[in-house]
N, C-alpha and C. Protein backbone atom coordinates (compact mmCIF):
# COMPACT_ATOMS: atom_id res chain seq x y z
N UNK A 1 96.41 168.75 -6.02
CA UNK A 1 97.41 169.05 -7.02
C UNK A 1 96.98 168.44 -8.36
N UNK A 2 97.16 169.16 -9.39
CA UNK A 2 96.49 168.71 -11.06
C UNK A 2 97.78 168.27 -11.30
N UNK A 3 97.36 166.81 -11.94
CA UNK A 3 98.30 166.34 -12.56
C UNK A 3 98.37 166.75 -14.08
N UNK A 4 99.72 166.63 -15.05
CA UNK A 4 99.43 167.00 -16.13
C UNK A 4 98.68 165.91 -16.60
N UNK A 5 98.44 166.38 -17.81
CA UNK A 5 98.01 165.54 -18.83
C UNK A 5 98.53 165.27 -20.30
N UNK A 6 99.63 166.18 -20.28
CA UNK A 6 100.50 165.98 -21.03
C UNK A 6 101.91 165.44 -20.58
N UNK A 7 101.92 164.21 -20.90
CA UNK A 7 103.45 163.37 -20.59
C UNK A 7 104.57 163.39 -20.93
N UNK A 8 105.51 163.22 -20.07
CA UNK A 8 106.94 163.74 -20.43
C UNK A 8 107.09 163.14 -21.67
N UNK A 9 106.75 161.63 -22.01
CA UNK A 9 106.86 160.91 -23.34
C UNK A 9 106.49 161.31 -24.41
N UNK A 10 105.28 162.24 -24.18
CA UNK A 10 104.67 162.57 -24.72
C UNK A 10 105.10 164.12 -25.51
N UNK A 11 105.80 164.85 -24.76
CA UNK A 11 106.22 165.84 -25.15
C UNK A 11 107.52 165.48 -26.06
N UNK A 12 108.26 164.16 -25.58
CA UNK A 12 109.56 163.69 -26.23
C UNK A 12 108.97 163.76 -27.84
N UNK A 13 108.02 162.84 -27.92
CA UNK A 13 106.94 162.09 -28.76
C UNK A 13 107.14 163.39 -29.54
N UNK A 14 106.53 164.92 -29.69
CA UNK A 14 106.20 165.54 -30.47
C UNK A 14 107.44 166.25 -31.17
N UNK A 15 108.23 166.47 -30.00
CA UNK A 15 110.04 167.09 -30.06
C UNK A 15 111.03 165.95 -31.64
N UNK A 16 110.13 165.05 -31.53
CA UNK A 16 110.62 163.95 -32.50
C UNK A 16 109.80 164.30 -33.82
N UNK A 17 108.87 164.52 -34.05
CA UNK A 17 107.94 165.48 -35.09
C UNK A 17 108.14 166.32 -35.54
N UNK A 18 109.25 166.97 -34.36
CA UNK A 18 109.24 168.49 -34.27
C UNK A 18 108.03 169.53 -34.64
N UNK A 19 107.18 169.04 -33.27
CA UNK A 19 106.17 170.08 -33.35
C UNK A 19 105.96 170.33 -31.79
N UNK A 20 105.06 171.36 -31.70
CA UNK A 20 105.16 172.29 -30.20
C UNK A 20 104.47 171.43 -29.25
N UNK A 21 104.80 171.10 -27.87
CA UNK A 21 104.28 171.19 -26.76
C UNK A 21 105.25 170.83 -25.29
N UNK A 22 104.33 170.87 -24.64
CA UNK A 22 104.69 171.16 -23.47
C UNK A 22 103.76 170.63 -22.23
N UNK A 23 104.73 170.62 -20.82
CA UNK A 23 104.51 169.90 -19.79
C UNK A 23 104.56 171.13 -18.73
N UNK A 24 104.75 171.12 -17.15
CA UNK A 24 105.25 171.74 -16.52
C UNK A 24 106.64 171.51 -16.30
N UNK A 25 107.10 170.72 -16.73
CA UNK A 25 108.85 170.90 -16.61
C UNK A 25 109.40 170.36 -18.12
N UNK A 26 108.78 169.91 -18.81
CA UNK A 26 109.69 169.90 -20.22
C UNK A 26 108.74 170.64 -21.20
N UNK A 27 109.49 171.32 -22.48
CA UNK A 27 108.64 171.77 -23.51
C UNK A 27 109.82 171.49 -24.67
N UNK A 28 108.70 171.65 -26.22
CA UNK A 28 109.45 171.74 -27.29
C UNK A 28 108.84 172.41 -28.07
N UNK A 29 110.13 173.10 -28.49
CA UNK A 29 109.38 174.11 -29.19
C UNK A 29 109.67 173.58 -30.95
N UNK A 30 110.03 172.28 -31.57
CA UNK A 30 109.95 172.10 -32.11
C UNK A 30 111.49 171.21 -33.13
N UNK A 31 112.54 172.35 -32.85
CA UNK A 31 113.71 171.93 -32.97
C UNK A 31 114.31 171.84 -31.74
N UNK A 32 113.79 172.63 -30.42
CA UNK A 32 114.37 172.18 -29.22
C UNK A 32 113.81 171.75 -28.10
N UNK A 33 114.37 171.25 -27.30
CA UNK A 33 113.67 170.22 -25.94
C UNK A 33 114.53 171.19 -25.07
N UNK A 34 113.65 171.34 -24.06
CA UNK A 34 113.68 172.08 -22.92
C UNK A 34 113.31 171.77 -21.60
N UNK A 35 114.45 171.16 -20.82
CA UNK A 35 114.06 170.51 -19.35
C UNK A 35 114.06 171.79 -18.34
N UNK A 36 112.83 172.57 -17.91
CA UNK A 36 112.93 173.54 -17.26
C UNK A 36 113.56 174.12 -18.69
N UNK A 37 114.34 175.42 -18.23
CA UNK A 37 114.44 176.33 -18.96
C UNK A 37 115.83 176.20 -19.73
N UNK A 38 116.51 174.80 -19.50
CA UNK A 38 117.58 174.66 -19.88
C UNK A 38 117.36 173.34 -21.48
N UNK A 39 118.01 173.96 -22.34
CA UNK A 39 117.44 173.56 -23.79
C UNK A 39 118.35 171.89 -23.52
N UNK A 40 117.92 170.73 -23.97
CA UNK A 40 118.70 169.11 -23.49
C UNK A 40 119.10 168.89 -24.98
N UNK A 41 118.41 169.26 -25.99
CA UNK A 41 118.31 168.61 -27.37
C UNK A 41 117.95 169.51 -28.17
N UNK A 42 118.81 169.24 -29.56
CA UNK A 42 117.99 170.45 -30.24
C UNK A 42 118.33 169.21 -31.45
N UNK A 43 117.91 169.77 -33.12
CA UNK A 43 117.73 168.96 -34.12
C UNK A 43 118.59 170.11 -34.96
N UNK A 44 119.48 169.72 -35.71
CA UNK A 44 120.14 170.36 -36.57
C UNK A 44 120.36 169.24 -38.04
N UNK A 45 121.26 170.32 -39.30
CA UNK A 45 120.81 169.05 -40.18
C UNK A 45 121.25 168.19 -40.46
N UNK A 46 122.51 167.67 -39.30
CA UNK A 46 123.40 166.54 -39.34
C UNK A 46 122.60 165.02 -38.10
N UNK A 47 121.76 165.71 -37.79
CA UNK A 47 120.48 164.79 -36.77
C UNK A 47 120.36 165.59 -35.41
N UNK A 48 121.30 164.89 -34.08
CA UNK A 48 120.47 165.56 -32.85
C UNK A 48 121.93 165.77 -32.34
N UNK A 49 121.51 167.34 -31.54
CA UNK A 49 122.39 167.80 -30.80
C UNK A 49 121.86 167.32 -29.54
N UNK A 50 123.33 166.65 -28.47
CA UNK A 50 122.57 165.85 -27.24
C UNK A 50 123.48 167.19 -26.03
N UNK A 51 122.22 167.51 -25.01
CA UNK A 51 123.32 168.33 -24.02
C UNK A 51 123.68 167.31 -22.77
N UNK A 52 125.28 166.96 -22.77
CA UNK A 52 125.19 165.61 -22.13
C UNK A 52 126.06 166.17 -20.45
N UNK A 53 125.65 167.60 -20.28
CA UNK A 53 125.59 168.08 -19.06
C UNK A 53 125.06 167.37 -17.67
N UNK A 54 125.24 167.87 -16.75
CA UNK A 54 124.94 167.24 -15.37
C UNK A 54 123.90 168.43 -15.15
N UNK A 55 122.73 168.02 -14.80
CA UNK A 55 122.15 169.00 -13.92
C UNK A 55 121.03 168.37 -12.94
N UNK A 56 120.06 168.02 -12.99
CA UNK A 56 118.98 167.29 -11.47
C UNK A 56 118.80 165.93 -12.68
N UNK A 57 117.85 165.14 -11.55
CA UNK A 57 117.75 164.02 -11.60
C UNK A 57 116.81 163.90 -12.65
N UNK A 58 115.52 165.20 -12.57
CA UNK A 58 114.28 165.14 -13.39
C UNK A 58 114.71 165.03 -14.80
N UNK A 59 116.08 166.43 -15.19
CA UNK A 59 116.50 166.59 -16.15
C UNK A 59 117.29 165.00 -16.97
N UNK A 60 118.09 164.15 -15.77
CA UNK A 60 118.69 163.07 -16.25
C UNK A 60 117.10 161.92 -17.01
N UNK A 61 116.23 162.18 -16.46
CA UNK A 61 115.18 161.28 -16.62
C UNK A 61 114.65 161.46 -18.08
N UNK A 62 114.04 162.84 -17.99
CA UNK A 62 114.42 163.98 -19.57
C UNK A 62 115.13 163.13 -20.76
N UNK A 63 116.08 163.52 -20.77
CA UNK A 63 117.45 162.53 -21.65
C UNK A 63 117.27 161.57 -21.46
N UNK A 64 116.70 160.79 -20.55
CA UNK A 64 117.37 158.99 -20.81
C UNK A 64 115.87 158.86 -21.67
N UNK A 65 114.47 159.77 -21.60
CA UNK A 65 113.35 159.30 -22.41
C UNK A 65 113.89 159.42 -23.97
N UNK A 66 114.10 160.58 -24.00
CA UNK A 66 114.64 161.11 -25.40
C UNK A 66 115.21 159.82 -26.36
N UNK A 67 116.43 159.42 -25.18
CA UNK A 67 116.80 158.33 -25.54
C UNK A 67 116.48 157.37 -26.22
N UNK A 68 115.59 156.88 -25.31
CA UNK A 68 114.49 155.60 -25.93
C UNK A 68 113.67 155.65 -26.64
N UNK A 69 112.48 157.02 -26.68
CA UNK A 69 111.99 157.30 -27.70
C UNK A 69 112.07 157.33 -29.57
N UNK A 70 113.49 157.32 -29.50
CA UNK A 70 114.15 158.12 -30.78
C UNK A 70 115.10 157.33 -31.13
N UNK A 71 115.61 156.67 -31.70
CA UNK A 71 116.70 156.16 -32.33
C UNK A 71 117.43 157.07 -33.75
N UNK A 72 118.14 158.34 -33.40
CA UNK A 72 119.05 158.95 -33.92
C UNK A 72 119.75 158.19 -34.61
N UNK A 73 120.42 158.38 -36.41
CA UNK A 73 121.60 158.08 -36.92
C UNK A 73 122.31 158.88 -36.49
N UNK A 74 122.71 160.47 -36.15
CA UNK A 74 123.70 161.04 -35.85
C UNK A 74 123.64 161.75 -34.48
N UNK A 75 123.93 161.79 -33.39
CA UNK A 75 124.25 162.41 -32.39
C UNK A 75 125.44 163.46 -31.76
N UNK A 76 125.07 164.28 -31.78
CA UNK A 76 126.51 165.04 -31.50
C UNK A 76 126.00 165.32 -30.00
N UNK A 77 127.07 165.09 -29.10
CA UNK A 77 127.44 164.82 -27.55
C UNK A 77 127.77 166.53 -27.53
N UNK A 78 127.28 167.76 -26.44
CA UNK A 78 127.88 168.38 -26.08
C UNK A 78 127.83 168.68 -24.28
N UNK A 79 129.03 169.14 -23.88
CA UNK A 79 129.22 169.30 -22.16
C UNK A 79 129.61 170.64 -21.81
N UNK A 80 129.51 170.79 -20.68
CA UNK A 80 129.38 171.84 -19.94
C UNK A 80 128.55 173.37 -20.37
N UNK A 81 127.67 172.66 -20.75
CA UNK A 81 126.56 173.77 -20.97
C UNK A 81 125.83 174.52 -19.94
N UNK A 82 125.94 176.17 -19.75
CA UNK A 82 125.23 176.52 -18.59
C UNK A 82 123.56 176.40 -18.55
N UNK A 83 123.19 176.31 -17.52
CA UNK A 83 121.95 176.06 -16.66
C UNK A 83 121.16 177.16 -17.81
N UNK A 84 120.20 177.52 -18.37
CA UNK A 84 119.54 178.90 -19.03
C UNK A 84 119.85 178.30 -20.36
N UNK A 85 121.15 178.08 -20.79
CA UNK A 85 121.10 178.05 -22.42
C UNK A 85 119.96 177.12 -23.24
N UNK A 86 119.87 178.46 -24.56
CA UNK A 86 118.85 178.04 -25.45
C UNK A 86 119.30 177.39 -26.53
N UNK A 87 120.59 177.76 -26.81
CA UNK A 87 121.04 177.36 -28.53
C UNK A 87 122.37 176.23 -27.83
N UNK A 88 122.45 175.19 -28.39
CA UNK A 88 123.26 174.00 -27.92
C UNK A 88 124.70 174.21 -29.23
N UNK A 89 124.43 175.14 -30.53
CA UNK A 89 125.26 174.83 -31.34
C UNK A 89 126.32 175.87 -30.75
N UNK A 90 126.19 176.99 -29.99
CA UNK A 90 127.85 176.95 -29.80
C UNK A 90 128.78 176.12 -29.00
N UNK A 91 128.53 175.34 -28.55
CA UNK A 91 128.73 174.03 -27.33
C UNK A 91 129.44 173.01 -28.29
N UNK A 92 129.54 173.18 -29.69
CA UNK A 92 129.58 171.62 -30.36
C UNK A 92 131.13 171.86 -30.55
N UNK A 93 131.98 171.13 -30.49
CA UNK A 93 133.21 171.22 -30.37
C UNK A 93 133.75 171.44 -32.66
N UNK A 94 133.30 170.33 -33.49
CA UNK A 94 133.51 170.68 -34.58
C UNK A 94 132.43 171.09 -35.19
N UNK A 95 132.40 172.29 -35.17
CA UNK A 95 131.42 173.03 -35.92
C UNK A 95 131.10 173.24 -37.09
């Protein structure tokens, strides 16, 4: 089995740049982070949209890097986002 060589941190790392890459289970495409196919974070121009959904453990691991990586001034919290979604801003409660 090939391990990557591109690290989950590492992909956090560029998502914070906002520039492209990718893992076998996370990618960014620049303004958004993508655990599997479900978007966790995106960057809008008030700072970071957080998707503070339940879904697997890999995905919780996902978010808690983000976390640490990044020290955000503004965070906007959104929940119950389905499994697939790409765009996190209709999710935000004050829009």
């Amino acid at each position: 089995m090939k391990k990557d060589t591109v690290t989950n941190a590492m992909v956090v790392e560029a998502f914070c740049k906002r520039e492209v890459s990718h893992n076998s289970s996370l990618s960014s495409s620049g303004e958004r982070i993508f655990s599997f196919k479900t978007c966790i974070a995106q960057i809008n121009s008030e700072g970071l949209i957080l998707n503070d959904s339940k879904y697997s453990v890999t995905s919780a691991k996902h978010k808690g890097i983000l976390r640490r990586v990044h020290k955000w001034k503004t965070v906007q919290l959104v929940q119950n986002v389905p499994t697939g979604a790409t765009d996190l801003t209709p999710y935000l409660v004050n829009k």
